[in-house]
N, C-alpha and C. Protein backbone atom coordinates (compact mmCIF):
# COMPACT_ATOMS: atom_id res chain seq x y z
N UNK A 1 -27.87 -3.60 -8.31
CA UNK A 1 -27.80 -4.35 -9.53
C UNK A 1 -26.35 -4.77 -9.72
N UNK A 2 -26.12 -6.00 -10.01
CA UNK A 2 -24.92 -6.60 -10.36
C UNK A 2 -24.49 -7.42 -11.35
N UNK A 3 -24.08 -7.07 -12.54
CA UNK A 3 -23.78 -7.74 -13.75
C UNK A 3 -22.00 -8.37 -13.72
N UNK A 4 -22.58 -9.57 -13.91
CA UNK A 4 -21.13 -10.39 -14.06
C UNK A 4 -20.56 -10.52 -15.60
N UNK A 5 -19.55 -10.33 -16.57
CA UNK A 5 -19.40 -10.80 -17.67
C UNK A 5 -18.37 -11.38 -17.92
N UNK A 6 -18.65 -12.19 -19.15
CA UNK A 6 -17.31 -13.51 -19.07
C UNK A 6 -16.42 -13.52 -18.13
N UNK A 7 -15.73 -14.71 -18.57
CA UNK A 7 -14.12 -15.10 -17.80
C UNK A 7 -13.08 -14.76 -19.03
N UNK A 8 -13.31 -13.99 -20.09
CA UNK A 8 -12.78 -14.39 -21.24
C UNK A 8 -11.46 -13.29 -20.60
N UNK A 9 -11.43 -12.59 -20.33
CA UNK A 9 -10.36 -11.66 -19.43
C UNK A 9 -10.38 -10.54 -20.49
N UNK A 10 -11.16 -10.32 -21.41
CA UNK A 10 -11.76 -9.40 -22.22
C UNK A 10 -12.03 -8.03 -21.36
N UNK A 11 -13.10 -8.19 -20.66
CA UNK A 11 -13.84 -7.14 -20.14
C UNK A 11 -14.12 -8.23 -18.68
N UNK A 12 -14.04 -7.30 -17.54
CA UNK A 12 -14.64 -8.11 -16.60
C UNK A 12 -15.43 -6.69 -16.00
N UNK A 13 -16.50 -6.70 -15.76
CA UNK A 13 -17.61 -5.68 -15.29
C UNK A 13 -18.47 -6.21 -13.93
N UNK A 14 -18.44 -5.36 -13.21
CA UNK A 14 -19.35 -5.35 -12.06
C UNK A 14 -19.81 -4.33 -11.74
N UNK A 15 -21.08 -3.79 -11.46
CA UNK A 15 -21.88 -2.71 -11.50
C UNK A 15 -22.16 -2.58 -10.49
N UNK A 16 -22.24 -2.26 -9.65
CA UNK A 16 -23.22 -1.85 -7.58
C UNK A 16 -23.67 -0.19 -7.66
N UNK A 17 -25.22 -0.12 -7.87
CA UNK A 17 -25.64 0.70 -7.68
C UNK A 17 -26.30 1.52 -6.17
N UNK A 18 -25.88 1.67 -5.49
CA UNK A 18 -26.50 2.44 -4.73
C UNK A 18 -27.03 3.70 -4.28
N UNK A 19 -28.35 3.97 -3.97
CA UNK A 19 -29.09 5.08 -4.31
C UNK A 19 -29.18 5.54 -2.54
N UNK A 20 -29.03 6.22 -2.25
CA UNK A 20 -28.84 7.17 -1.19
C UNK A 20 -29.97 8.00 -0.72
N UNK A 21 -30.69 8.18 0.36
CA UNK A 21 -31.91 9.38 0.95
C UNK A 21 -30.83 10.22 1.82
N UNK A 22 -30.34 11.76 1.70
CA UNK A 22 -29.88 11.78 3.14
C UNK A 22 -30.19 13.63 2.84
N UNK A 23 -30.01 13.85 4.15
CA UNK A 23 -29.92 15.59 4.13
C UNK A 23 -28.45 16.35 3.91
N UNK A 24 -29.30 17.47 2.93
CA UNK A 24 -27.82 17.91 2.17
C UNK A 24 -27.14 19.14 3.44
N UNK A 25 -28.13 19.38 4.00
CA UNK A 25 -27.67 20.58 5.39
C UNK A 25 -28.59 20.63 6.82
N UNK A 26 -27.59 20.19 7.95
CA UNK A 26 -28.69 20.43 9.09
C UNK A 26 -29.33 21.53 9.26
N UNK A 27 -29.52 22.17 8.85
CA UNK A 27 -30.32 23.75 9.20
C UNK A 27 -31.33 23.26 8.09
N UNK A 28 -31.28 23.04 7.48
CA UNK A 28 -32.58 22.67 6.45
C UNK A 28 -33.11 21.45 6.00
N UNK A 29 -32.93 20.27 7.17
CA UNK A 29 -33.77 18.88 7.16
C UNK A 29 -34.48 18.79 6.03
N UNK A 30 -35.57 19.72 5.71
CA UNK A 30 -36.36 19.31 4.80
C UNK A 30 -35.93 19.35 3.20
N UNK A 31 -34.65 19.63 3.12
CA UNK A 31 -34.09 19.32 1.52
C UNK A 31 -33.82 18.05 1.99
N UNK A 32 -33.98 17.27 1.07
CA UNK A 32 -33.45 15.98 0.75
C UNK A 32 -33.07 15.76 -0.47
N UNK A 33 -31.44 14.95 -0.72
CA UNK A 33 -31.15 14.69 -2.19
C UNK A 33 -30.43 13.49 -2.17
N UNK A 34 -30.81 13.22 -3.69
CA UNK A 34 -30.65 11.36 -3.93
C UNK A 34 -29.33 11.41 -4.53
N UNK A 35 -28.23 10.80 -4.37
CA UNK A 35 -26.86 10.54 -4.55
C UNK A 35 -26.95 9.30 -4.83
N UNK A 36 -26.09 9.21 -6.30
CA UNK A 36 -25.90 7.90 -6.65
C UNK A 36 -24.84 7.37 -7.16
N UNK A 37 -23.81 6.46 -6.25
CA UNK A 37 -22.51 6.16 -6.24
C UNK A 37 -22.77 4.74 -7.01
N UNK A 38 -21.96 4.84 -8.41
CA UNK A 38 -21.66 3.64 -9.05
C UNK A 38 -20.20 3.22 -9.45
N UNK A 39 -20.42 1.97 -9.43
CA UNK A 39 -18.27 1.27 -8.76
C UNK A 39 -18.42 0.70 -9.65
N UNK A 40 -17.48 0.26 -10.42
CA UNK A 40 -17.59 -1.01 -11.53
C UNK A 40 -16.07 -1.19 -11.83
N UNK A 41 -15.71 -2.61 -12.29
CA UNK A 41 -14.13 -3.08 -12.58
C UNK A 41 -14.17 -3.11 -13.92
N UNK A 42 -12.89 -2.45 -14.58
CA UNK A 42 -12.39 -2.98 -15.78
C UNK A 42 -11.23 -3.56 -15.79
N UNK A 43 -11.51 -4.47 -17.02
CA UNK A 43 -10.02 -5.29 -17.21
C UNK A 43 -9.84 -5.48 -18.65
N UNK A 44 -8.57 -5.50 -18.99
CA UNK A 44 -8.36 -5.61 -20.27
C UNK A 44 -7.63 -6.73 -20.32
N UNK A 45 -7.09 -6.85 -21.93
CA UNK A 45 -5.90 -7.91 -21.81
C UNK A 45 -4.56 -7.78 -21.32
N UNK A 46 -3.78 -6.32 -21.18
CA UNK A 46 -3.47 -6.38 -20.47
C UNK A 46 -3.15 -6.58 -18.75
N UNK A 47 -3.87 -7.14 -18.58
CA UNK A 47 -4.60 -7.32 -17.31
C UNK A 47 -4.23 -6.30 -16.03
N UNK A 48 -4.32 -4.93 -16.54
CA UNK A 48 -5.03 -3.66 -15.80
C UNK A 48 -6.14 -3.53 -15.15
N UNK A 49 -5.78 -3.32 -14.52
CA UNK A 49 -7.31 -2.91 -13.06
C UNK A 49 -7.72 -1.75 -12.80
N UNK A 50 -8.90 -1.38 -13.23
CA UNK A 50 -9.52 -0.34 -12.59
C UNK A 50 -10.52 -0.26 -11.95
N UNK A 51 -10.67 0.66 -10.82
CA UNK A 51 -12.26 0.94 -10.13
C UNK A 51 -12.76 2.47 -11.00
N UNK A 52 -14.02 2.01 -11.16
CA UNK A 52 -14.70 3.79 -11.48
C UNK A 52 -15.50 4.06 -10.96
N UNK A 53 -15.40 5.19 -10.41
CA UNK A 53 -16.32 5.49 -9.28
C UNK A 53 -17.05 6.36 -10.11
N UNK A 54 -18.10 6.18 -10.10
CA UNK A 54 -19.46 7.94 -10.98
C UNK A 54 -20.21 8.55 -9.62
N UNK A 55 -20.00 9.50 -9.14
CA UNK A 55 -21.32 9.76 -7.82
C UNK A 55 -22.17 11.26 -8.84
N UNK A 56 -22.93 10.50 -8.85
CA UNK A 56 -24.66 11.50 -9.56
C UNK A 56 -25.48 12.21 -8.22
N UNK A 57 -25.99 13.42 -8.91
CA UNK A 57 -26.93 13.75 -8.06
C UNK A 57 -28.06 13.91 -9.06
N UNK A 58 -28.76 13.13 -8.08
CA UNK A 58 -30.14 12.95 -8.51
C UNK A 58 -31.36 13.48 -8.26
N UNK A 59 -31.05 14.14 -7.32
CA UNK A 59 -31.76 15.28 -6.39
C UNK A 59 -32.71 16.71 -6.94
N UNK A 60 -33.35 17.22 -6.31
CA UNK A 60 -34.19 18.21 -6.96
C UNK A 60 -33.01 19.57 -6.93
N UNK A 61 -32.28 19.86 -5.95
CA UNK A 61 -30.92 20.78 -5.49
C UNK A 61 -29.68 20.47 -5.76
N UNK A 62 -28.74 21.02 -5.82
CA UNK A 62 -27.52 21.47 -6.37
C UNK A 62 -27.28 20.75 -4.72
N UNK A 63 -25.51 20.17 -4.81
CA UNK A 63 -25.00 19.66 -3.95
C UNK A 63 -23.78 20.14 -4.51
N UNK A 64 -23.01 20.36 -3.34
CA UNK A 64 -21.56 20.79 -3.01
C UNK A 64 -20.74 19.80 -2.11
N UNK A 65 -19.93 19.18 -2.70
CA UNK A 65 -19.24 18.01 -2.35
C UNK A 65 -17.77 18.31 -2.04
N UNK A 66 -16.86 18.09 -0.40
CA UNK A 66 -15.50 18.21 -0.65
C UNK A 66 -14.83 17.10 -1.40
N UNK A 67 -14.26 17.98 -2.57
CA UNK A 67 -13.43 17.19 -3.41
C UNK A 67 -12.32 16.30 -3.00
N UNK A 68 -11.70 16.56 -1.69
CA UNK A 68 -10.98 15.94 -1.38
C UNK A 68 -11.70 13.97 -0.64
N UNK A 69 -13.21 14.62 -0.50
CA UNK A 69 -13.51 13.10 -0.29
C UNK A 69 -14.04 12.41 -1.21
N UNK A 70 -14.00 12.66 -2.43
CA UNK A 70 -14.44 12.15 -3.35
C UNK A 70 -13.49 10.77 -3.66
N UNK A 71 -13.54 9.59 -4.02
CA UNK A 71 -13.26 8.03 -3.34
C UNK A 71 -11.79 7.90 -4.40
N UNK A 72 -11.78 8.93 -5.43
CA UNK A 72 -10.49 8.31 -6.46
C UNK A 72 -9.20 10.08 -6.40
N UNK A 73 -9.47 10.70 -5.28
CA UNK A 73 -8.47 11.29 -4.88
C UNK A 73 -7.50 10.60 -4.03
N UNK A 74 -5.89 10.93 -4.38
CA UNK A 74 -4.97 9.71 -3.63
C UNK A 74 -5.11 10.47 -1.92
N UNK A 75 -5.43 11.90 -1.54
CA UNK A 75 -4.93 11.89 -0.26
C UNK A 75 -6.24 11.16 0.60
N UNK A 76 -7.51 11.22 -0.15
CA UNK A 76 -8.66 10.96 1.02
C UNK A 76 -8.01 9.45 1.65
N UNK A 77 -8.65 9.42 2.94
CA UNK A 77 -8.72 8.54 3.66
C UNK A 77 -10.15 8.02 3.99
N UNK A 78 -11.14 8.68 3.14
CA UNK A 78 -12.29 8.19 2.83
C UNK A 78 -12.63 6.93 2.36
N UNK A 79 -12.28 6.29 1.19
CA UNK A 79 -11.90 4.80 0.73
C UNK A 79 -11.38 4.11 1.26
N UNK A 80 -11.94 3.13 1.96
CA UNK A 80 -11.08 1.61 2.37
C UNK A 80 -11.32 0.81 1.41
N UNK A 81 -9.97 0.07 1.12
CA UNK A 81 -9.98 -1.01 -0.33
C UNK A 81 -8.97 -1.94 0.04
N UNK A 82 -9.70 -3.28 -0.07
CA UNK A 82 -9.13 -4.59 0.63
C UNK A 82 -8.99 -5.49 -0.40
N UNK A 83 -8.24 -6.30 -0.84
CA UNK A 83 -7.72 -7.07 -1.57
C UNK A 83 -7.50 -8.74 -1.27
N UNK A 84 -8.28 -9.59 -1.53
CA UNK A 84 -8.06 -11.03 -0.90
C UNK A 84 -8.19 -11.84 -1.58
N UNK A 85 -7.61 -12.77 -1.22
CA UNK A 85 -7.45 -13.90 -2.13
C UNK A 85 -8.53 -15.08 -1.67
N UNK A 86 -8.90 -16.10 -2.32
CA UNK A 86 -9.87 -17.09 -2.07
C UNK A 86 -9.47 -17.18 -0.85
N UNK A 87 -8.35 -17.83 -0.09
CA UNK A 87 -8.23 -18.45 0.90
C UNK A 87 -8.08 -17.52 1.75
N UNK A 88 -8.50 -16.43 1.93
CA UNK A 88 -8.64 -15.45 2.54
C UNK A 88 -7.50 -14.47 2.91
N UNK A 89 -6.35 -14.85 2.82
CA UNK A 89 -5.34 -13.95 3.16
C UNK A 89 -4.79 -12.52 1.93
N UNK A 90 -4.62 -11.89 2.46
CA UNK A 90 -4.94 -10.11 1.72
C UNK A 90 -3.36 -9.91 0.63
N UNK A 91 -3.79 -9.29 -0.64
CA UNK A 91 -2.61 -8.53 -0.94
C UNK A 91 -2.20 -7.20 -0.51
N UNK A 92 -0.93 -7.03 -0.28
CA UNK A 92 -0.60 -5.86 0.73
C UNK A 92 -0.54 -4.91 -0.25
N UNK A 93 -1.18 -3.49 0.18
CA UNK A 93 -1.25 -2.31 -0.83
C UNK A 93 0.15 -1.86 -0.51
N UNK A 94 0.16 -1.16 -1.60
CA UNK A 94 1.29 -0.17 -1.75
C UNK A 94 1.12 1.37 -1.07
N UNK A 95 1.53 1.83 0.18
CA UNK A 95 1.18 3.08 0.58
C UNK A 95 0.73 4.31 0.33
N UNK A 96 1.47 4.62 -0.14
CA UNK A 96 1.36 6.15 -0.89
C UNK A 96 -0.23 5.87 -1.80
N UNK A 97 -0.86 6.29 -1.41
CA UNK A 97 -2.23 6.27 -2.40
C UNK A 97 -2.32 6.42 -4.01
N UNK A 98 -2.98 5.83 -4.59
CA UNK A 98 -2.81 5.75 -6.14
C UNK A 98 -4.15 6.78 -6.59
N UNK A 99 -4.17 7.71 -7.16
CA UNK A 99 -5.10 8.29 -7.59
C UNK A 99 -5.03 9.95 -7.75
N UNK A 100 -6.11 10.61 -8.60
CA UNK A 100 -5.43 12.18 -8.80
C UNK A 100 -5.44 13.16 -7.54
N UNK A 101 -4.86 14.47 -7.60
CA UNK A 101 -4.23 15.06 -7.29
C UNK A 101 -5.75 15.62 -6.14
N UNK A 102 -5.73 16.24 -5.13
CA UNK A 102 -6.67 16.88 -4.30
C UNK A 102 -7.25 17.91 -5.02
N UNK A 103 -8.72 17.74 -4.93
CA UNK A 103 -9.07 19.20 -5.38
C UNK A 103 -10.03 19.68 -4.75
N UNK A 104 -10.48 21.48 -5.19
CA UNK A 104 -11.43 22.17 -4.66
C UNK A 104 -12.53 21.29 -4.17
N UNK A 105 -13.47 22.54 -3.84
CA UNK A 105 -15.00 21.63 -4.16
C UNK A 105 -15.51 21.66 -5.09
N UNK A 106 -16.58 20.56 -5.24
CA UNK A 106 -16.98 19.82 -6.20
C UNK A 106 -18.64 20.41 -6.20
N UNK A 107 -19.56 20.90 -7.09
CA UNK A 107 -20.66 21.29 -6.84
C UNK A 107 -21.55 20.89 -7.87
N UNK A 108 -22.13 19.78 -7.54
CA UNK A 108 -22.89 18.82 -8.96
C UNK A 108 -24.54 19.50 -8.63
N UNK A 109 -24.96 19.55 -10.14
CA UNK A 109 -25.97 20.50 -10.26
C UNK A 109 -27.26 19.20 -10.58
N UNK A 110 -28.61 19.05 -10.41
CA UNK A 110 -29.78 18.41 -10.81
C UNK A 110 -28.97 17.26 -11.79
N UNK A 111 -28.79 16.43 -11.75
CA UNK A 111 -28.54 15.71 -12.72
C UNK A 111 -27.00 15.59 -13.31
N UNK A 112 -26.61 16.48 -12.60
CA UNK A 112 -24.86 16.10 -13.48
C UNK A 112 -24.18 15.01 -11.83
N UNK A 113 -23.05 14.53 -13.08
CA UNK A 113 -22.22 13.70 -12.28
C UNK A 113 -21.00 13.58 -12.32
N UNK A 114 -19.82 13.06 -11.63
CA UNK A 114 -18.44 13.46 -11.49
C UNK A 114 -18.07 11.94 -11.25
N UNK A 115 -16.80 11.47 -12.28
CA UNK A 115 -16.27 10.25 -12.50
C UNK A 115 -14.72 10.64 -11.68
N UNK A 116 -14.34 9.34 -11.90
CA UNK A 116 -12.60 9.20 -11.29
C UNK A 116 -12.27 7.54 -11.42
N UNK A 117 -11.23 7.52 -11.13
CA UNK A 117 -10.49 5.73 -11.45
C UNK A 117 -9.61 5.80 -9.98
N UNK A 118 -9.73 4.70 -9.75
CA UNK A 118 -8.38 4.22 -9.07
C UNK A 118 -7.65 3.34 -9.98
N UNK A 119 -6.39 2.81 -9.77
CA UNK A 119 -5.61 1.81 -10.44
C UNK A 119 -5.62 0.92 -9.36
N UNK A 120 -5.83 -0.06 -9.34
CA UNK A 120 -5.68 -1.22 -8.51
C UNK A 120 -4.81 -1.67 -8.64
N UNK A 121 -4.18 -1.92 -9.68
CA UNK A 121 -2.36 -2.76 -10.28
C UNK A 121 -1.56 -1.33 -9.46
N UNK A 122 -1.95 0.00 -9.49
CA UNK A 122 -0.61 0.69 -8.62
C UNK A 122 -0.90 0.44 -7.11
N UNK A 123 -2.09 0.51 -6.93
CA UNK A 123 -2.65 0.89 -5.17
C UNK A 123 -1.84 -1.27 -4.76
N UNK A 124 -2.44 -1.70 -5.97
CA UNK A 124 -1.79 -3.16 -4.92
C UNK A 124 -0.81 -4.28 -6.54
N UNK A 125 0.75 -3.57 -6.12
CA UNK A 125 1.74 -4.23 -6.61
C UNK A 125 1.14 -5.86 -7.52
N UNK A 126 0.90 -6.21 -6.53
CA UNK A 126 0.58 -7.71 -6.72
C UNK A 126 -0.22 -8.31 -7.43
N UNK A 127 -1.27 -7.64 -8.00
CA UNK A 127 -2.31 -7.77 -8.47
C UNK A 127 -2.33 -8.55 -9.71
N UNK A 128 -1.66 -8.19 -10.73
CA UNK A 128 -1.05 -8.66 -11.89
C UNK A 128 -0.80 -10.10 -12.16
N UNK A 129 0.65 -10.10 -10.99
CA UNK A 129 0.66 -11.91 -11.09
C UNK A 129 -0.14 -12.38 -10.42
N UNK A 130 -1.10 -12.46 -9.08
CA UNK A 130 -1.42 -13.09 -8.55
C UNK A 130 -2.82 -13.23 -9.29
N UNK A 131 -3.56 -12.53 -9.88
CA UNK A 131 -4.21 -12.60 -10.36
C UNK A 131 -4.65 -13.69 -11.41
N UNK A 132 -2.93 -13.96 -12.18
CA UNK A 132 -2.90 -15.20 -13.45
C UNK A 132 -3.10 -16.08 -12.63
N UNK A 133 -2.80 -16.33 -10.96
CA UNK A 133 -3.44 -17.96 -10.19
C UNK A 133 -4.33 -18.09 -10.10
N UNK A 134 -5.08 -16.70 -9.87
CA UNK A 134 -6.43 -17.13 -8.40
C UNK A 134 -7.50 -15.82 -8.85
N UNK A 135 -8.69 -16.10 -8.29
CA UNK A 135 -9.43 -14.94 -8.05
C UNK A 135 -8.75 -14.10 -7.85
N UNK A 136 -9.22 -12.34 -7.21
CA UNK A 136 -8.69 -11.90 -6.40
C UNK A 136 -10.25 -11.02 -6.13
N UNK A 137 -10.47 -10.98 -4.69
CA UNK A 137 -11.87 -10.29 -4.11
C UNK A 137 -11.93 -8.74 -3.82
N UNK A 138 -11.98 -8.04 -4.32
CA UNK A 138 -11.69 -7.01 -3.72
C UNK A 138 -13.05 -6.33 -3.11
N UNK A 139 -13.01 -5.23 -1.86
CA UNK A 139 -14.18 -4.71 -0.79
C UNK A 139 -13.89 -3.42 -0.69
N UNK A 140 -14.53 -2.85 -0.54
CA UNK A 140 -14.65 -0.96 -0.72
C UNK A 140 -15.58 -0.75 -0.36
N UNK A 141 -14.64 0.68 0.31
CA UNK A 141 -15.78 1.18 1.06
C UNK A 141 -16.12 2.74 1.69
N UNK A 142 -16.85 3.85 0.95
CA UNK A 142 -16.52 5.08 0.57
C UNK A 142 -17.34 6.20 1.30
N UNK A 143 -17.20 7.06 1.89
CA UNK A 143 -17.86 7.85 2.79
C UNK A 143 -17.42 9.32 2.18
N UNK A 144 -18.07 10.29 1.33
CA UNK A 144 -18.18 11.32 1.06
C UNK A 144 -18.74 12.47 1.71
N UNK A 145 -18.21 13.73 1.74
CA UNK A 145 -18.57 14.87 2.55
C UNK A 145 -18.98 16.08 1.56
N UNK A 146 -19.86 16.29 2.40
CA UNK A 146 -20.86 18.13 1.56
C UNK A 146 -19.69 19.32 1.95
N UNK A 147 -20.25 20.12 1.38
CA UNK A 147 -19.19 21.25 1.53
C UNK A 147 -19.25 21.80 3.14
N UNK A 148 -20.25 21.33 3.66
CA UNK A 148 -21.24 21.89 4.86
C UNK A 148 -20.59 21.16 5.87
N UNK A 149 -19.82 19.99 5.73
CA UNK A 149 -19.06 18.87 6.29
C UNK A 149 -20.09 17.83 6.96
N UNK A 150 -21.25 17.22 6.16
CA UNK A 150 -22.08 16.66 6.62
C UNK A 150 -21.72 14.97 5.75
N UNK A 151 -21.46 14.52 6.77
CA UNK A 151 -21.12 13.21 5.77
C UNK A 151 -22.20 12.21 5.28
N UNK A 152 -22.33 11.70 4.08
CA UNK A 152 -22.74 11.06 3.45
C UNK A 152 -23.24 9.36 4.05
N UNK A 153 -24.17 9.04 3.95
CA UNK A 153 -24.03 7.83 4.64
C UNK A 153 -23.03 6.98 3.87
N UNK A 154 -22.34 5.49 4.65
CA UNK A 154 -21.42 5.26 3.60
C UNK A 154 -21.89 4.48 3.32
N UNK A 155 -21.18 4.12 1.82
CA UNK A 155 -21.72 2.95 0.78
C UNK A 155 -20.46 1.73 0.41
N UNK A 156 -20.74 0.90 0.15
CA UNK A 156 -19.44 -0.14 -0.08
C UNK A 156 -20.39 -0.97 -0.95
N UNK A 157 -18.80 -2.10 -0.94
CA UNK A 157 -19.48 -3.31 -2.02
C UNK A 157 -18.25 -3.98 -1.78
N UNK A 158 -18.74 -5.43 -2.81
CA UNK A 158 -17.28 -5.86 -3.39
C UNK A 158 -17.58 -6.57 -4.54
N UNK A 159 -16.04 -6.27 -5.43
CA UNK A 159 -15.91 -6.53 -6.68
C UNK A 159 -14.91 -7.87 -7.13
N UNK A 160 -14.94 -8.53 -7.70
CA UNK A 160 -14.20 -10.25 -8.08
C UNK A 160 -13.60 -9.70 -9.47
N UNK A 161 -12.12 -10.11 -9.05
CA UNK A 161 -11.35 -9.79 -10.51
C UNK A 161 -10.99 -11.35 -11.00
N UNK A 162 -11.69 -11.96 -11.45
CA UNK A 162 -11.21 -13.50 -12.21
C UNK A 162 -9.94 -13.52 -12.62
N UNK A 163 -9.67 -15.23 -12.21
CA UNK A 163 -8.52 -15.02 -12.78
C UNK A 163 -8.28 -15.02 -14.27
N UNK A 164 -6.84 -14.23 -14.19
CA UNK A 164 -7.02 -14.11 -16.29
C UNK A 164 -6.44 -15.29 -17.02
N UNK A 165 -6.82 -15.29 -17.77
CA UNK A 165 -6.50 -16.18 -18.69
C UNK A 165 -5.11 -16.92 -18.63
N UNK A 166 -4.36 -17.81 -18.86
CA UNK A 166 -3.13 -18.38 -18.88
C UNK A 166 -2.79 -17.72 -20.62
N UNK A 167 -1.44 -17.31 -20.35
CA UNK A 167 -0.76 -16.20 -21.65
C UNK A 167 -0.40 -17.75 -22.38
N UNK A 168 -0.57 -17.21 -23.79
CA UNK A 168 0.05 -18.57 -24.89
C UNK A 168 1.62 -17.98 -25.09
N UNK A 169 2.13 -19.03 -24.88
CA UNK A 169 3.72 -18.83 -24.97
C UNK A 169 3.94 -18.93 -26.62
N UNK A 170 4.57 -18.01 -27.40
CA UNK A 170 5.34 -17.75 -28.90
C UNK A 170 6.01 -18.85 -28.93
């Protein structure tokens, strides 16, 4: 599901739901649990960027997730996130990863779920001004691990940050 809203540079929202079949442990094939990774952009008037990642379990069993691959920790190398402009050529990220600190594991029970942000204005410098010209496209793409080290199938998308508004000069 994908909801577009205004150009007003108010709120810009994009939703990508994807719902997941996979096994939570090879020794026990026959559990199966439904994981559900949702991405969406905010923007304000300040024209701040965020990704939010929610991953739900939806599942009949308790899942144990390494926290460190969870998509809005700065060390994973789990997240690929690409940045482009209409005419296709990329804004260059800023290295050092933008996002919180590494943690334990993560162990989401029937129904609970675990949020996080990236900043897109820190992960890519550029974002800000280039943004007042042009689109900017951004692509992601996130591969999560069980405590069991069984990886997740991966899920991606991509999200369109419009361009914002032209500022009224005082």
């Amino acid at each position: 599901m994908v909801h577009l809203v205004s150009r007003n540079g108010l709120l810009v929202s994009v939703l990508a739901i994807l719902c997941l079949k996979l096994s939570v442990h090879p020794v026990s094939a026959e559990v199966l649990s439904s994981v559900s990774v949702e991405v969406f952009s905010l923007s304000s008037k300040t024209n701040q960027h965020t990704l939010k990642f929610k991953v739900s379990n939806n599942g009949n069993v308790p899942l144990t997730l390494e926290g460190f691959s969870l998509p809005w920790i700065k060390e994973t190398r789990l997240l690929l996130l690409l940045a482009v402009r209409p005419d296709g050529t990329e804004l260059r990220p800023y290295l050092p990863e933008a996002g919180a600190p590494s943690e334990g594991p993560v162990t989401l029970k029937v129904g609970e779920s675990v949020e996080g942000n990236v900043s897109l204005n820190h992960k890519f410098p550029e974002l800000a001004r280039e943004s007042e010209k042009q689109d900017i496209i951004f692509f992601w793409s996130a591969q999560i691990l069980t405590r069991e080290g069984v990886k997740l199938p991966r899920v991606g998308g991509w999200l369109l940050v419009p361009r914002a508004p032209a500022r009224k000069s005082k």
